[in-house]
C-alpha atoms as a PDB file:
ATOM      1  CA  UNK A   1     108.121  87.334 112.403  1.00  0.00           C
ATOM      2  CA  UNK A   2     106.780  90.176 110.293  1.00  0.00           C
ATOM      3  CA  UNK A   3     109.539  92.837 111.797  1.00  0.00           C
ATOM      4  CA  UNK A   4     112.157  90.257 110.304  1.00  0.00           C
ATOM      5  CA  UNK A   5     111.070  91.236 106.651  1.00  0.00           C
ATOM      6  CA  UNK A   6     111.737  94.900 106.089  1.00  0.00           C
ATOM      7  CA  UNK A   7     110.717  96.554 102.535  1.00  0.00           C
ATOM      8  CA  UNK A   8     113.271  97.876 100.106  1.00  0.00           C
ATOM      9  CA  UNK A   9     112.477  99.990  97.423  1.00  0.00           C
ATOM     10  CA  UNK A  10     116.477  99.506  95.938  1.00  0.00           C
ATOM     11  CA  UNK A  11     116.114  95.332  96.092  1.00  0.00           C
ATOM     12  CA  UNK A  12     114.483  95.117  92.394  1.00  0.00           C
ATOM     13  CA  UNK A  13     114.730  97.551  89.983  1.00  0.00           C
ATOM     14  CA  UNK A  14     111.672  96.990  88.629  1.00  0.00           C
ATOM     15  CA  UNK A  15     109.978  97.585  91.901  1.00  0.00           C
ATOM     16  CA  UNK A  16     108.217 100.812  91.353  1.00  0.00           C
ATOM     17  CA  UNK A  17     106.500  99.146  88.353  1.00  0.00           C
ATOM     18  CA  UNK A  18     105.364  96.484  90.963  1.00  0.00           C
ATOM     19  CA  UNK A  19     103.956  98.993  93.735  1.00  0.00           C
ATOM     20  CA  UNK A  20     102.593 101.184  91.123  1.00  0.00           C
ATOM     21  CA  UNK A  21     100.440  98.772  89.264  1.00  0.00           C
ATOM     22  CA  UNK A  22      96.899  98.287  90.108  1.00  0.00           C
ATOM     23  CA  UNK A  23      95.934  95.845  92.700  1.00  0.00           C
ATOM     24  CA  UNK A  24      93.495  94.434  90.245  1.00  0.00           C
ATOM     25  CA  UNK A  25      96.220  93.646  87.722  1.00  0.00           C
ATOM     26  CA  UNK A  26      95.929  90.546  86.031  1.00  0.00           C
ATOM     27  CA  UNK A  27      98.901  90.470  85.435  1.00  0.00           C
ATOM     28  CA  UNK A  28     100.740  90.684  88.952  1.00  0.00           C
ATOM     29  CA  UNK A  29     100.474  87.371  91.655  1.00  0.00           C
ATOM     30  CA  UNK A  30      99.622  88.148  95.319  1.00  0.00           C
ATOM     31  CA  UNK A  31     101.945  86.880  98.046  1.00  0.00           C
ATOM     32  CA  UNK A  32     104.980  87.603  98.705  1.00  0.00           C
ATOM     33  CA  UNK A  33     108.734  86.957  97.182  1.00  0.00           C
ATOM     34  CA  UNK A  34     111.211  86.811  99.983  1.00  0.00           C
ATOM     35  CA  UNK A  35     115.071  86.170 100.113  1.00  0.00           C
ATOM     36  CA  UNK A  36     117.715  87.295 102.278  1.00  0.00           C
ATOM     37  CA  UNK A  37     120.208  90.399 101.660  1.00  0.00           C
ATOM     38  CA  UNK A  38     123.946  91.597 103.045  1.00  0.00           C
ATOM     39  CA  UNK A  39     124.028  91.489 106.360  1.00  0.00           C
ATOM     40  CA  UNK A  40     121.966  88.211 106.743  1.00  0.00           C
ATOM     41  CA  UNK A  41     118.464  90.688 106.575  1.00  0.00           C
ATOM     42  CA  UNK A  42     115.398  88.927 105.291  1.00  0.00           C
ATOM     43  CA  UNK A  43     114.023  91.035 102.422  1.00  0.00           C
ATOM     44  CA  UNK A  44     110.445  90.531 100.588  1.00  0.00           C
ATOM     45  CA  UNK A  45     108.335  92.583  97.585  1.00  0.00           C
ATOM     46  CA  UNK A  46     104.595  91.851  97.137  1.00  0.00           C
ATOM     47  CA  UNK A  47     102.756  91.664  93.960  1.00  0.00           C
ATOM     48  CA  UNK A  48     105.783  90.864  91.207  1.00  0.00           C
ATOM     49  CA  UNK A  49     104.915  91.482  87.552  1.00  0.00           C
ATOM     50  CA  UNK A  50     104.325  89.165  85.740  1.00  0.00           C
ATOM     51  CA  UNK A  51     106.843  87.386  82.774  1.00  0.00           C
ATOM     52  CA  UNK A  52     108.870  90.125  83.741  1.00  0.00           C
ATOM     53  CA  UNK A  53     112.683  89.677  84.553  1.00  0.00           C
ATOM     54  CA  UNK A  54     113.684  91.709  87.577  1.00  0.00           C
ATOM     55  CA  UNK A  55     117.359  91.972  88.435  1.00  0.00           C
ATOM     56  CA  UNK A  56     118.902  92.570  91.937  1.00  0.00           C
ATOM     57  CA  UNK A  57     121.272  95.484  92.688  1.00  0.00           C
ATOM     58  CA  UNK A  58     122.824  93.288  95.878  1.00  0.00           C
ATOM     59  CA  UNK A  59     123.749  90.241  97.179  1.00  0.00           C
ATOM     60  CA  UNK A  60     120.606  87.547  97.499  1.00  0.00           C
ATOM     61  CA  UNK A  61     120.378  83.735  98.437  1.00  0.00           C
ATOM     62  CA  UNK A  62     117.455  82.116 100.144  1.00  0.00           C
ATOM     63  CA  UNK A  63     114.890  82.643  97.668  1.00  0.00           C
ATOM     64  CA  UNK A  64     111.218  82.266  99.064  1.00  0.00           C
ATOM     65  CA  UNK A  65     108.381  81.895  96.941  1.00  0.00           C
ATOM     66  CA  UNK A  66     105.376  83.116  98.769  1.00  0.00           C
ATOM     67  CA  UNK A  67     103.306  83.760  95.707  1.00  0.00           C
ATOM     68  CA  UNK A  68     100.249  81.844  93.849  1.00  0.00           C
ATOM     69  CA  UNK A  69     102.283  80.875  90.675  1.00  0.00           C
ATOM     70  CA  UNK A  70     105.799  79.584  89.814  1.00  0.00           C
ATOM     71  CA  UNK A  71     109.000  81.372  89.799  1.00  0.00           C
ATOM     72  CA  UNK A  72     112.673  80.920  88.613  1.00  0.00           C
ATOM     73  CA  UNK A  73     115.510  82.733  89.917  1.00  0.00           C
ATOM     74  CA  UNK A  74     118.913  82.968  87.961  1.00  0.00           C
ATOM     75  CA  UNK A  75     122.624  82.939  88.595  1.00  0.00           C
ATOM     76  CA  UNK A  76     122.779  85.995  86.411  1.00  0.00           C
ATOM     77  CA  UNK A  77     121.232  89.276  85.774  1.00  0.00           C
ATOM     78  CA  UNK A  78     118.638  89.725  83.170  1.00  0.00           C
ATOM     79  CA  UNK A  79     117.468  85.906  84.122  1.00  0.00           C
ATOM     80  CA  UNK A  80     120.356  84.627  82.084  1.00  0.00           C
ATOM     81  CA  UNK A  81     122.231  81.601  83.309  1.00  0.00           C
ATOM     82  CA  UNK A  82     121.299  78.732  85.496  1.00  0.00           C
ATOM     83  CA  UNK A  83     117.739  78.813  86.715  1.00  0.00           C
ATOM     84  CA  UNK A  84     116.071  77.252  89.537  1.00  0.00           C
ATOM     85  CA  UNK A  85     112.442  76.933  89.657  1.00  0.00           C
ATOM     86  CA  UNK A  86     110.519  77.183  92.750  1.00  0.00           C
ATOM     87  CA  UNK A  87     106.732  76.393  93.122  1.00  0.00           C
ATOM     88  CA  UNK A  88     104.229  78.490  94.882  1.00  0.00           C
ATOM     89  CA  UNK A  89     105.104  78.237  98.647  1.00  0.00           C
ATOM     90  CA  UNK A  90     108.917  76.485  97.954  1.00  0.00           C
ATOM     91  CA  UNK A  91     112.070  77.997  98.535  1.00  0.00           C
ATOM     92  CA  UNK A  92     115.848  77.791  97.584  1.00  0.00           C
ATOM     93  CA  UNK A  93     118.365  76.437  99.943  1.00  0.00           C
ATOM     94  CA  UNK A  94     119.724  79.463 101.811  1.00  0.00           C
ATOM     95  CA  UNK A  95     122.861  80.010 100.747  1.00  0.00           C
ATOM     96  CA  UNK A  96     121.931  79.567  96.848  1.00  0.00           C
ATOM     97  CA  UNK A  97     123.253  83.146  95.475  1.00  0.00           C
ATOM     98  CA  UNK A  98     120.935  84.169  92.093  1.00  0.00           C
ATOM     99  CA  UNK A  99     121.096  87.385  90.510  1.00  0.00           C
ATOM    100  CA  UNK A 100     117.504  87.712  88.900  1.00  0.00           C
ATOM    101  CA  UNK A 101     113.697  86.516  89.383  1.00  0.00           C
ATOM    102  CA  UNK A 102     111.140  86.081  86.600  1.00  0.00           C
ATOM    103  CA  UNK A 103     107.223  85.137  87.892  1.00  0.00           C
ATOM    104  CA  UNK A 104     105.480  82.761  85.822  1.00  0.00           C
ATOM    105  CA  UNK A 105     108.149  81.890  83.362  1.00  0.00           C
ATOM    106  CA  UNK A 106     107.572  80.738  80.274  1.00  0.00           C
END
């Protein structure tokens, strides 16, 4: 199942922040965020920032929370428009589209 979920370093733009920031970071939740790109390929990025909204540069639906805290992903970029929250370990049906991801929003 793990060879299903490849890592991209163009899903999120802020996903250099993410790798680069200290595993002891208070501020980042362990587990995973998963969701499915073009192509039908499963995608996932460990460790999102916190209260930060991250946009995607490509298609995404099936949102997968895999973290320890709540998340909301949104129709549009820079988590505008409708939101749907998801619960540590809950995902979005898979063919919901969104556009952005915040962890932990407020």
């Amino acid at each position: 199942m793990m060879r299903l979920f490849r890592p991209i370093t163009l899903g999120l733009t802020g996903f250099a922040l993410a790798v680069t920031l200290p595993a002891s970071a208070a501020h980042a939740a362990g587990g995973e965020f998963g969701w499915v790109g073009p192509g039908g390929k499963p995608y996932y990025v460990r460790n999102l920032p916190d209260k930060k909204c991250l946009d995607m540069r490509q298609v995404s639906r099936g949102a997968r929370n895999g973290t320890k805290q709540p998340l909301s992903v949104y129709a549009g970029k820079h988590c505008k428009g409708a939101a749907t929250r998801l619960a540590p370990g809950a995902s979005a049906p898979s063919g919901k589209r969104f556009a952005s991801v915040v962890l932990n929003p407020s």
